[in-house]
PDB file of N, CA and C in Angstrom:
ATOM      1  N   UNK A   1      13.299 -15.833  69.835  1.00  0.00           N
ATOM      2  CA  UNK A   1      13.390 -14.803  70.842  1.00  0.00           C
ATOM      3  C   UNK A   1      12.858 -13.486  70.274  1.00  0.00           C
ATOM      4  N   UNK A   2      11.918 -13.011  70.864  1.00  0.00           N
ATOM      5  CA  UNK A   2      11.457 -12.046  70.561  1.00  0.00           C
ATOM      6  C   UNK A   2      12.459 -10.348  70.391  1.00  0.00           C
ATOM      7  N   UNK A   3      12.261  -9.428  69.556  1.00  0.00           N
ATOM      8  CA  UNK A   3      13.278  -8.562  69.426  1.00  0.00           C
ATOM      9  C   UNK A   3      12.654  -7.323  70.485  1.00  0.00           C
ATOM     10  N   UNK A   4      13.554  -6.703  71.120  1.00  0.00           N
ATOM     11  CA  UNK A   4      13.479  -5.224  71.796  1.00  0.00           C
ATOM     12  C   UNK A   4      13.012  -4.075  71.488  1.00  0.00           C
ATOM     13  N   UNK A   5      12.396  -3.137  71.539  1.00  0.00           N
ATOM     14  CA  UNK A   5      12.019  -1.995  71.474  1.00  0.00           C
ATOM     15  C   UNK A   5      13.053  -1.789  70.586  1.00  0.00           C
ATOM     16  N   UNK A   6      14.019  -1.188  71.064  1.00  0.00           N
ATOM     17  CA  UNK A   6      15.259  -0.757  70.374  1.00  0.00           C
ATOM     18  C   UNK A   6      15.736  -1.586  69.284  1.00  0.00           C
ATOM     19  N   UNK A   7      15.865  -3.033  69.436  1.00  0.00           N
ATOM     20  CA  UNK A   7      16.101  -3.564  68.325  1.00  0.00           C
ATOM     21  C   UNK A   7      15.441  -3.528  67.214  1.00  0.00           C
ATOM     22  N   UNK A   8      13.932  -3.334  67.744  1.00  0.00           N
ATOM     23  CA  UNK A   8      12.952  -3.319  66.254  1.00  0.00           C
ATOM     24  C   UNK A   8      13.403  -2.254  65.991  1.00  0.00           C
ATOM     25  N   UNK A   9      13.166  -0.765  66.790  1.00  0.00           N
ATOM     26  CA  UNK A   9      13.474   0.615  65.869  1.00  0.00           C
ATOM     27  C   UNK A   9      14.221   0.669  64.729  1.00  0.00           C
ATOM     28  N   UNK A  10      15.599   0.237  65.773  1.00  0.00           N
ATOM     29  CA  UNK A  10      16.579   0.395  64.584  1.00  0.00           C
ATOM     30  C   UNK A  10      16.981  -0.194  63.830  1.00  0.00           C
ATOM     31  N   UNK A  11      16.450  -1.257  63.259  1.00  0.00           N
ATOM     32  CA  UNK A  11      15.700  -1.977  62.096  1.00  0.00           C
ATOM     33  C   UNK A  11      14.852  -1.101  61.392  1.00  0.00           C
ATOM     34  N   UNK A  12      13.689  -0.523  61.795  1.00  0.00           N
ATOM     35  CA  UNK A  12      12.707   0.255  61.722  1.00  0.00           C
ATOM     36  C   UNK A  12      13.365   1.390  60.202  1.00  0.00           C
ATOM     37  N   UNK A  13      14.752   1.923  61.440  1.00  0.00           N
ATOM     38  CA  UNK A  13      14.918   3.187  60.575  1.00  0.00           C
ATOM     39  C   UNK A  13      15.473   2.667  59.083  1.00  0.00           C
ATOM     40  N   UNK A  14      15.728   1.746  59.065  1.00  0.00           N
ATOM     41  CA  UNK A  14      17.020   1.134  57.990  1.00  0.00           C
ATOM     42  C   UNK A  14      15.480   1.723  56.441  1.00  0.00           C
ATOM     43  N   UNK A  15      13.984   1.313  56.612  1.00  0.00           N
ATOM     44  CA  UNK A  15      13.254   1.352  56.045  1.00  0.00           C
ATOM     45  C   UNK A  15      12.997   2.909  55.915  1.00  0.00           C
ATOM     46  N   UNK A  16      12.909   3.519  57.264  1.00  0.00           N
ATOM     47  CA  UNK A  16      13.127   5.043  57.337  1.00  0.00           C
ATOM     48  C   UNK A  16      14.275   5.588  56.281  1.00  0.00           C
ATOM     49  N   UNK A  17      15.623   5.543  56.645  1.00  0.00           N
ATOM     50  CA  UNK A  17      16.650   5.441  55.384  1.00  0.00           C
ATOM     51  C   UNK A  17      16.315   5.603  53.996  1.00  0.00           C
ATOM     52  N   UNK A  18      15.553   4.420  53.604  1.00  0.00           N
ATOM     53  CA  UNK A  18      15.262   3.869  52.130  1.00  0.00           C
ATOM     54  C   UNK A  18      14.080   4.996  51.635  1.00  0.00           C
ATOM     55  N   UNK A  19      13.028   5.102  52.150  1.00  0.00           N
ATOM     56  CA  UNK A  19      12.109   6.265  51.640  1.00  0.00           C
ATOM     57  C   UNK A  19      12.647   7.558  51.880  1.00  0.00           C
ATOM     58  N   UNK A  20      13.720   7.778  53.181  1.00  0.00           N
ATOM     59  CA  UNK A  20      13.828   9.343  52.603  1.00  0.00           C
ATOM     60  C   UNK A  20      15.031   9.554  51.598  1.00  0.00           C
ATOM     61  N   UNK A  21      15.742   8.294  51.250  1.00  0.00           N
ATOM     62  CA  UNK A  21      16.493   8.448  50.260  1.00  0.00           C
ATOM     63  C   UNK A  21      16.412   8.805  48.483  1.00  0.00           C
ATOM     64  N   UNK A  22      14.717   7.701  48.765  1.00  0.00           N
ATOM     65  CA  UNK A  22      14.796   7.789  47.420  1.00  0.00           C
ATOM     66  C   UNK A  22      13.880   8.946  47.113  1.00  0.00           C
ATOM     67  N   UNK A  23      12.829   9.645  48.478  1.00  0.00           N
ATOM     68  CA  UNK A  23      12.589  10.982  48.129  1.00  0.00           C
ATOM     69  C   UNK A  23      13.524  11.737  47.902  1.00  0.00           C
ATOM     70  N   UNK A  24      14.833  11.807  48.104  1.00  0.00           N
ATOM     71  CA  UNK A  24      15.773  12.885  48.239  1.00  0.00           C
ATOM     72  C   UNK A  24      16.870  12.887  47.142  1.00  0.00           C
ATOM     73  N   UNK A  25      16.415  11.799  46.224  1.00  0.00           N
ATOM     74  CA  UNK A  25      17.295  11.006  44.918  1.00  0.00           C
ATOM     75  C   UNK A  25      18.250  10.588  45.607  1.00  0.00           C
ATOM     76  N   UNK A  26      18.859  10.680  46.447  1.00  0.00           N
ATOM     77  CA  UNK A  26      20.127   9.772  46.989  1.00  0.00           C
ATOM     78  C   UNK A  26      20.670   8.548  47.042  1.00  0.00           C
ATOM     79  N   UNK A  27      18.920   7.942  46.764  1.00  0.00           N
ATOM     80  CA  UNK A  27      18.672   6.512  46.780  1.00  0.00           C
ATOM     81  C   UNK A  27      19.184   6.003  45.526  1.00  0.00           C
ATOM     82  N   UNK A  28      19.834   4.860  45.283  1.00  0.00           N
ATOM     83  CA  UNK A  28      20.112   4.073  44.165  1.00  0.00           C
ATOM     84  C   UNK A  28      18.808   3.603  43.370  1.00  0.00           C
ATOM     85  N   UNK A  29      18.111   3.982  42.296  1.00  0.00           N
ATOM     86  CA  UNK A  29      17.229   3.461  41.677  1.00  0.00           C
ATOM     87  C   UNK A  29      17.279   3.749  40.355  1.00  0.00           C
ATOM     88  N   UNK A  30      18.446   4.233  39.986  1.00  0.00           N
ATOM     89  CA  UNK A  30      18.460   4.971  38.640  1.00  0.00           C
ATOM     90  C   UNK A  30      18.063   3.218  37.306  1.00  0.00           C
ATOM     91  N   UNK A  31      18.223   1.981  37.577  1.00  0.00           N
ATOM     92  CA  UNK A  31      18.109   0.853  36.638  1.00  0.00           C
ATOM     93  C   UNK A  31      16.266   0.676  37.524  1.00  0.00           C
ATOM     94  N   UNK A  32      16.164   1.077  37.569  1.00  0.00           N
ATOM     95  CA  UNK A  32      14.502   0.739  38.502  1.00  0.00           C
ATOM     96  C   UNK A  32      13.455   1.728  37.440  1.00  0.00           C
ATOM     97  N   UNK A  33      12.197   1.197  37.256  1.00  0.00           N
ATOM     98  CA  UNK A  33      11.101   1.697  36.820  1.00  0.00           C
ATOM     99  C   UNK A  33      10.345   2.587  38.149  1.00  0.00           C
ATOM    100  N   UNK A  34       9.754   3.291  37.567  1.00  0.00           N
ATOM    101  CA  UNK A  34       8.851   4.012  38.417  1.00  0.00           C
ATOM    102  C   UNK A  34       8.173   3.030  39.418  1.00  0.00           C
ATOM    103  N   UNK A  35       7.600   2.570  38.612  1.00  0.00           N
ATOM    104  CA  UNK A  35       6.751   1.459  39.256  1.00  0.00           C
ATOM    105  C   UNK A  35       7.238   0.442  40.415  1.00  0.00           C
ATOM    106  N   UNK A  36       8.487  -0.008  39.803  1.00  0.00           N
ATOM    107  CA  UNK A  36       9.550  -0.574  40.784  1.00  0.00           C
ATOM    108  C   UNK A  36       9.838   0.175  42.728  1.00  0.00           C
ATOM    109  N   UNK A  37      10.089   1.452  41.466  1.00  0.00           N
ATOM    110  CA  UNK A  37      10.347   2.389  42.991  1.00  0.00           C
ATOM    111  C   UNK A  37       9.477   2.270  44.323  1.00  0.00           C
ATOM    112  N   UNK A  38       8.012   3.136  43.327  1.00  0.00           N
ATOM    113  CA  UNK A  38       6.924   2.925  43.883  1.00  0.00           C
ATOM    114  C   UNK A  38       6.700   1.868  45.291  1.00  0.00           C
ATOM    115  N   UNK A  39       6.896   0.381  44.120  1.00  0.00           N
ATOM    116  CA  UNK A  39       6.416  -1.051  45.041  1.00  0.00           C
ATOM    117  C   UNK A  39       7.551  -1.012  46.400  1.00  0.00           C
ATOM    118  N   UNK A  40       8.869  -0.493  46.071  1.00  0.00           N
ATOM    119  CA  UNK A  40       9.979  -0.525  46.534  1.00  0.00           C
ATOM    120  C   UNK A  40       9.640   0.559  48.439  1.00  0.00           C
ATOM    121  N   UNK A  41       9.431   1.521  47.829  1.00  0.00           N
ATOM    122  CA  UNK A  41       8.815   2.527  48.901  1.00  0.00           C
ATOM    123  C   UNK A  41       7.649   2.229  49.769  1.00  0.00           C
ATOM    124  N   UNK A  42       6.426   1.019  49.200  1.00  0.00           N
ATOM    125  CA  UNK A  42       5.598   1.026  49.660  1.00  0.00           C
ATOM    126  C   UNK A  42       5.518  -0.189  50.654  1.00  0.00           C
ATOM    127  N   UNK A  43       6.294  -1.150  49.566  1.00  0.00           N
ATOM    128  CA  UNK A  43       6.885  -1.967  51.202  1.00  0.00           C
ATOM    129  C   UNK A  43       7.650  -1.972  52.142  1.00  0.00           C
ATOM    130  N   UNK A  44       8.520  -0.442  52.102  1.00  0.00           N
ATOM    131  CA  UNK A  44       9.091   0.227  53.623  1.00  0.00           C
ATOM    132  C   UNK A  44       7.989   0.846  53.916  1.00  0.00           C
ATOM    133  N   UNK A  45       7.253   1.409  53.038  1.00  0.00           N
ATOM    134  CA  UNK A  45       5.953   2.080  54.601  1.00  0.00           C
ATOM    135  C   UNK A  45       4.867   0.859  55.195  1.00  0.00           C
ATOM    136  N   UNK A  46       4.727  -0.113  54.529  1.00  0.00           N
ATOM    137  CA  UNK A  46       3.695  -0.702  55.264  1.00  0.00           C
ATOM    138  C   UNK A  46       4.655  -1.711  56.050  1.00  0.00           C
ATOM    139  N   UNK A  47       6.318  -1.787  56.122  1.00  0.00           N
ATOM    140  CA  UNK A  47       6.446  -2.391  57.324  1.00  0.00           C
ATOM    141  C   UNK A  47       6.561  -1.715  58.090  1.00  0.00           C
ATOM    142  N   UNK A  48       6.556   0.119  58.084  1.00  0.00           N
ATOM    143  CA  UNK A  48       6.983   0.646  59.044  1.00  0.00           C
ATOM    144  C   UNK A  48       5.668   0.585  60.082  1.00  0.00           C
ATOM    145  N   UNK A  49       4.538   0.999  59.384  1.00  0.00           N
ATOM    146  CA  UNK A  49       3.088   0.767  59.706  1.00  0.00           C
ATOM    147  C   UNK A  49       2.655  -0.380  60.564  1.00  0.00           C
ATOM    148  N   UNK A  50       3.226  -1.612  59.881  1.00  0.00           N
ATOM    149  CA  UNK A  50       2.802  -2.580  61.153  1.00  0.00           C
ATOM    150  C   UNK A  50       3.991  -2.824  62.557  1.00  0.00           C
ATOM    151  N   UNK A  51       5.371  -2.030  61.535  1.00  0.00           N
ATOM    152  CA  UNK A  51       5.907  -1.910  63.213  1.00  0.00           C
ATOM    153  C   UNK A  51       5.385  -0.889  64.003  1.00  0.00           C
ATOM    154  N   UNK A  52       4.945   0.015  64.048  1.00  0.00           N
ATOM    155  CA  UNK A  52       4.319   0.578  64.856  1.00  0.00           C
ATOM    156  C   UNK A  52       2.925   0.576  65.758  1.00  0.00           C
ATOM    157  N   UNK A  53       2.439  -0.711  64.944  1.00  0.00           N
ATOM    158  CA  UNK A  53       0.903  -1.384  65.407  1.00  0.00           C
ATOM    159  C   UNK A  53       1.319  -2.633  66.886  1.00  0.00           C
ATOM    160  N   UNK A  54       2.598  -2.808  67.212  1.00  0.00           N
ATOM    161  CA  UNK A  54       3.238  -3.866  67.644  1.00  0.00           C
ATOM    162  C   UNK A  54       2.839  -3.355  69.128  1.00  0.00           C
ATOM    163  N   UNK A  55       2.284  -3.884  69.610  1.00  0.00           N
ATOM    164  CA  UNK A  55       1.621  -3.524  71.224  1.00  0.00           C
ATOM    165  C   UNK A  55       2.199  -4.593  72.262  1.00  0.00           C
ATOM    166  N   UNK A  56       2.904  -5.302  72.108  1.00  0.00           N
ATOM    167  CA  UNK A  56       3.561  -6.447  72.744  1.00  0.00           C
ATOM    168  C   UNK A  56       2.402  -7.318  73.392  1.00  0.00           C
ATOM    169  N   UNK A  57       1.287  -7.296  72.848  1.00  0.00           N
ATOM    170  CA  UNK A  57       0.426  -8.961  73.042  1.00  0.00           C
ATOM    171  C   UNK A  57       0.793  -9.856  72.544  1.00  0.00           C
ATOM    172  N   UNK A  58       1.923  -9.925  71.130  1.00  0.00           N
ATOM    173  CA  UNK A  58       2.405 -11.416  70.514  1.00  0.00           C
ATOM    174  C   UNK A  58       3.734 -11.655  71.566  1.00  0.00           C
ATOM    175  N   UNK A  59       4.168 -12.244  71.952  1.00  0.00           N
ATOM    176  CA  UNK A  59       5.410 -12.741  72.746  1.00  0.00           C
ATOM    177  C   UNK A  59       6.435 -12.068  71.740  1.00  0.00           C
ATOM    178  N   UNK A  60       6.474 -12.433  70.171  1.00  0.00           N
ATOM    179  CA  UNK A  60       7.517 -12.280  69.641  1.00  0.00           C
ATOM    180  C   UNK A  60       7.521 -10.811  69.470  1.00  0.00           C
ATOM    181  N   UNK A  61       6.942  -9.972  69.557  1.00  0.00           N
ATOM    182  CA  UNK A  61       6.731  -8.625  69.225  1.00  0.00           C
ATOM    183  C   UNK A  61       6.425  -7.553  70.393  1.00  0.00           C
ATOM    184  N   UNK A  62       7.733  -6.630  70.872  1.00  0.00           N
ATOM    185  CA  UNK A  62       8.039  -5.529  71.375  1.00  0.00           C
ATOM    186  C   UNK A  62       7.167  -4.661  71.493  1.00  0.00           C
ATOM    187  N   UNK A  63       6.552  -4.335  72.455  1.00  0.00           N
ATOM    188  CA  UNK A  63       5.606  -3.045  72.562  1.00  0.00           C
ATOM    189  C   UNK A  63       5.796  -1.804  72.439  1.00  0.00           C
ATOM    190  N   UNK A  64       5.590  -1.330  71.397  1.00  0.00           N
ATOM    191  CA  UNK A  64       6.132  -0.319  70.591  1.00  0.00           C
ATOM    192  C   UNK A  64       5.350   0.516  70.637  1.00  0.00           C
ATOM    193  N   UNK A  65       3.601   0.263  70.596  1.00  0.00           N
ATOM    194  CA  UNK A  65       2.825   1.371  70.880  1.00  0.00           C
ATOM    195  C   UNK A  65       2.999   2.607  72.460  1.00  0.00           C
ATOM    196  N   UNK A  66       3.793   1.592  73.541  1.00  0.00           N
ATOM    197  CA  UNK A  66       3.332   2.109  74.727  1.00  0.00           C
ATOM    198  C   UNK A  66       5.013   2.415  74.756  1.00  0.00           C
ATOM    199  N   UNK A  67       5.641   2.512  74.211  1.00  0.00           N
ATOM    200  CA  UNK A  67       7.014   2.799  74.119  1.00  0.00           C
ATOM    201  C   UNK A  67       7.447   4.427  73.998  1.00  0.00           C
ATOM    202  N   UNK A  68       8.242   5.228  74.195  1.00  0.00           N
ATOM    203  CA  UNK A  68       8.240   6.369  74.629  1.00  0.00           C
ATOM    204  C   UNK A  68       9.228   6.905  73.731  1.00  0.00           C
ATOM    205  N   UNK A  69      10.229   6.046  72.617  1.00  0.00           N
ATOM    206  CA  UNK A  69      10.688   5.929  71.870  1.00  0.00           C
ATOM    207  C   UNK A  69      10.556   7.116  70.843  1.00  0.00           C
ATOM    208  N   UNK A  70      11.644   7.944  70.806  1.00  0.00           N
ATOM    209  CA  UNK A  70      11.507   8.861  69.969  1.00  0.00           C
ATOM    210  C   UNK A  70      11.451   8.275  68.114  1.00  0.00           C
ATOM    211  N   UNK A  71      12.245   7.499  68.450  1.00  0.00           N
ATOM    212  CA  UNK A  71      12.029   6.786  66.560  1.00  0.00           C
ATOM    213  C   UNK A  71      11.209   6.587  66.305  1.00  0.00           C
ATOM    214  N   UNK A  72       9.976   6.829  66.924  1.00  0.00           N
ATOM    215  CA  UNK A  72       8.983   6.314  66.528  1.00  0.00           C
ATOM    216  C   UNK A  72       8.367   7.527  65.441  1.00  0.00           C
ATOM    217  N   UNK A  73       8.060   8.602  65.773  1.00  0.00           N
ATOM    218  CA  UNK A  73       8.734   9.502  65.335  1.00  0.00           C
ATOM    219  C   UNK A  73       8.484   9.806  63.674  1.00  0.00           C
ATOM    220  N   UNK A  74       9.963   9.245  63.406  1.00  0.00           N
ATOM    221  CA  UNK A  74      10.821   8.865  61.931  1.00  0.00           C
ATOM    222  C   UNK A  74       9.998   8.271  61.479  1.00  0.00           C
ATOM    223  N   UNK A  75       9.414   7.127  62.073  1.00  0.00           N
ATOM    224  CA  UNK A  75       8.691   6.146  61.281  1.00  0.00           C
ATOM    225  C   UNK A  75       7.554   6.798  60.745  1.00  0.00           C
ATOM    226  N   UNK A  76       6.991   7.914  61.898  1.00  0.00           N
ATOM    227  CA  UNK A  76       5.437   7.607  61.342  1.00  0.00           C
ATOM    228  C   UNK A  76       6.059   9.277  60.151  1.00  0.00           C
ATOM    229  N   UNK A  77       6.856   9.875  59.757  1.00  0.00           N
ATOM    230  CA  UNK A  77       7.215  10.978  59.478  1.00  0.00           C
ATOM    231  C   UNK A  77       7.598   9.932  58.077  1.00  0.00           C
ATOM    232  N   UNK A  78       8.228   9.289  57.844  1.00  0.00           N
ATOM    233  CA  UNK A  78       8.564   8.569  56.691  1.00  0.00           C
ATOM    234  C   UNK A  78       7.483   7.975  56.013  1.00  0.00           C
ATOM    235  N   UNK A  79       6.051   7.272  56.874  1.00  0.00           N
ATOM    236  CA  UNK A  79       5.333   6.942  56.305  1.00  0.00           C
ATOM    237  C   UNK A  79       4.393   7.920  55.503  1.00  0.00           C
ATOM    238  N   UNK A  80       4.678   9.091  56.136  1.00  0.00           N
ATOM    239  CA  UNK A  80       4.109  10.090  55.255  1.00  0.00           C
ATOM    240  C   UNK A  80       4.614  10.493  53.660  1.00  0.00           C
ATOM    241  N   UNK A  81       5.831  10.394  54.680  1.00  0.00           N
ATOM    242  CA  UNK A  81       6.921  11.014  53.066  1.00  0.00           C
ATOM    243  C   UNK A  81       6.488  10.097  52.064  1.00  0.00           C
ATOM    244  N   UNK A  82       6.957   8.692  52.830  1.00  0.00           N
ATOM    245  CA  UNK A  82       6.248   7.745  51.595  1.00  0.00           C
ATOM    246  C   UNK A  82       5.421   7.799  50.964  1.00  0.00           C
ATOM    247  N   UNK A  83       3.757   7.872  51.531  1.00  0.00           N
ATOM    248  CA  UNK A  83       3.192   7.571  51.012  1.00  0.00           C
ATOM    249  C   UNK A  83       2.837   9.391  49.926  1.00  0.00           C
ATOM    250  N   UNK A  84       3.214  10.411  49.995  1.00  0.00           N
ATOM    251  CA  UNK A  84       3.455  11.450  49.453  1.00  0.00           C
ATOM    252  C   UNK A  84       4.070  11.394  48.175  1.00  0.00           C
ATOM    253  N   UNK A  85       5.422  10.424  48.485  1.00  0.00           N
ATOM    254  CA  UNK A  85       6.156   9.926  47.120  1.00  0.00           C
ATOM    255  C   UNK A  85       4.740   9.357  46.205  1.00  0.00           C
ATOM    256  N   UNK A  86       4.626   8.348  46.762  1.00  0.00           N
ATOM    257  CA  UNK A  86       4.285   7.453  45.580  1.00  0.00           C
ATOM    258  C   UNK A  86       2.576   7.999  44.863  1.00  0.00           C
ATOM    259  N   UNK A  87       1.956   9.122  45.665  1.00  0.00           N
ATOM    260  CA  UNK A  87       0.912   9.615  45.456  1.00  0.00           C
ATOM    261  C   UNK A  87       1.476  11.061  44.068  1.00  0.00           C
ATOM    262  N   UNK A  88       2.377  11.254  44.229  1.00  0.00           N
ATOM    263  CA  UNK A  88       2.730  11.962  43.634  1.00  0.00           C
ATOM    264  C   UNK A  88       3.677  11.956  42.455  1.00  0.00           C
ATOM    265  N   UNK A  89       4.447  10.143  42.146  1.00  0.00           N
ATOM    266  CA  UNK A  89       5.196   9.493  41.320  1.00  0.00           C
ATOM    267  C   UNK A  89       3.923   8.337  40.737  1.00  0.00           C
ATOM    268  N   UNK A  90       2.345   8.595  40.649  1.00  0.00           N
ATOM    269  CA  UNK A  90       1.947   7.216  40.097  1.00  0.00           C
ATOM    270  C   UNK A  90       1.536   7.744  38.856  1.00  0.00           C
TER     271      UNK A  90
END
């Protein structure tokens, strides 16, 4: 069964969460390598990235582009942060 607008989001943010945490040190990574972090951050932005590519042509996947959804938002605001982190932690 395919997931909801809403259900993907807020899934979505849980990844939102994780990058602005560990920009903000809040995040648990203190036994983690840089590098770790890095990989850690970069696979919350590139899922946030393809959740937001989700146009609801797959059945299983919520149309998220045409969605009016303020989280959307967060996502693309985190993918920045993210990718800011790790441009600036390599």
């Amino acid at each position: 069964m395919a997931q909801t607008v809403n259900e993907c989001l807020t899934a979505a943010l849980d990844s939102v969460s994780i990058i602005d945490g560990v920009k903000a040190g809040t995040r648990d990574v203190e036994n983690m390598t840089q590098t770790k972090i890095n990989e850690k951050v970069k696979r919350n932005v590139d899922h946030l990235e393809i959740i937001l590519t989700y146009d609801g042509t797959n059945d299983m996947q919520p149309d998220i582009v045409g969605s009016s959804d303020t989280r959307k938002i967060d996502c693309s605001n985190a993918i920045i942060t993210g990718q800011e982190y790790i441009s600036a932690n390599t």
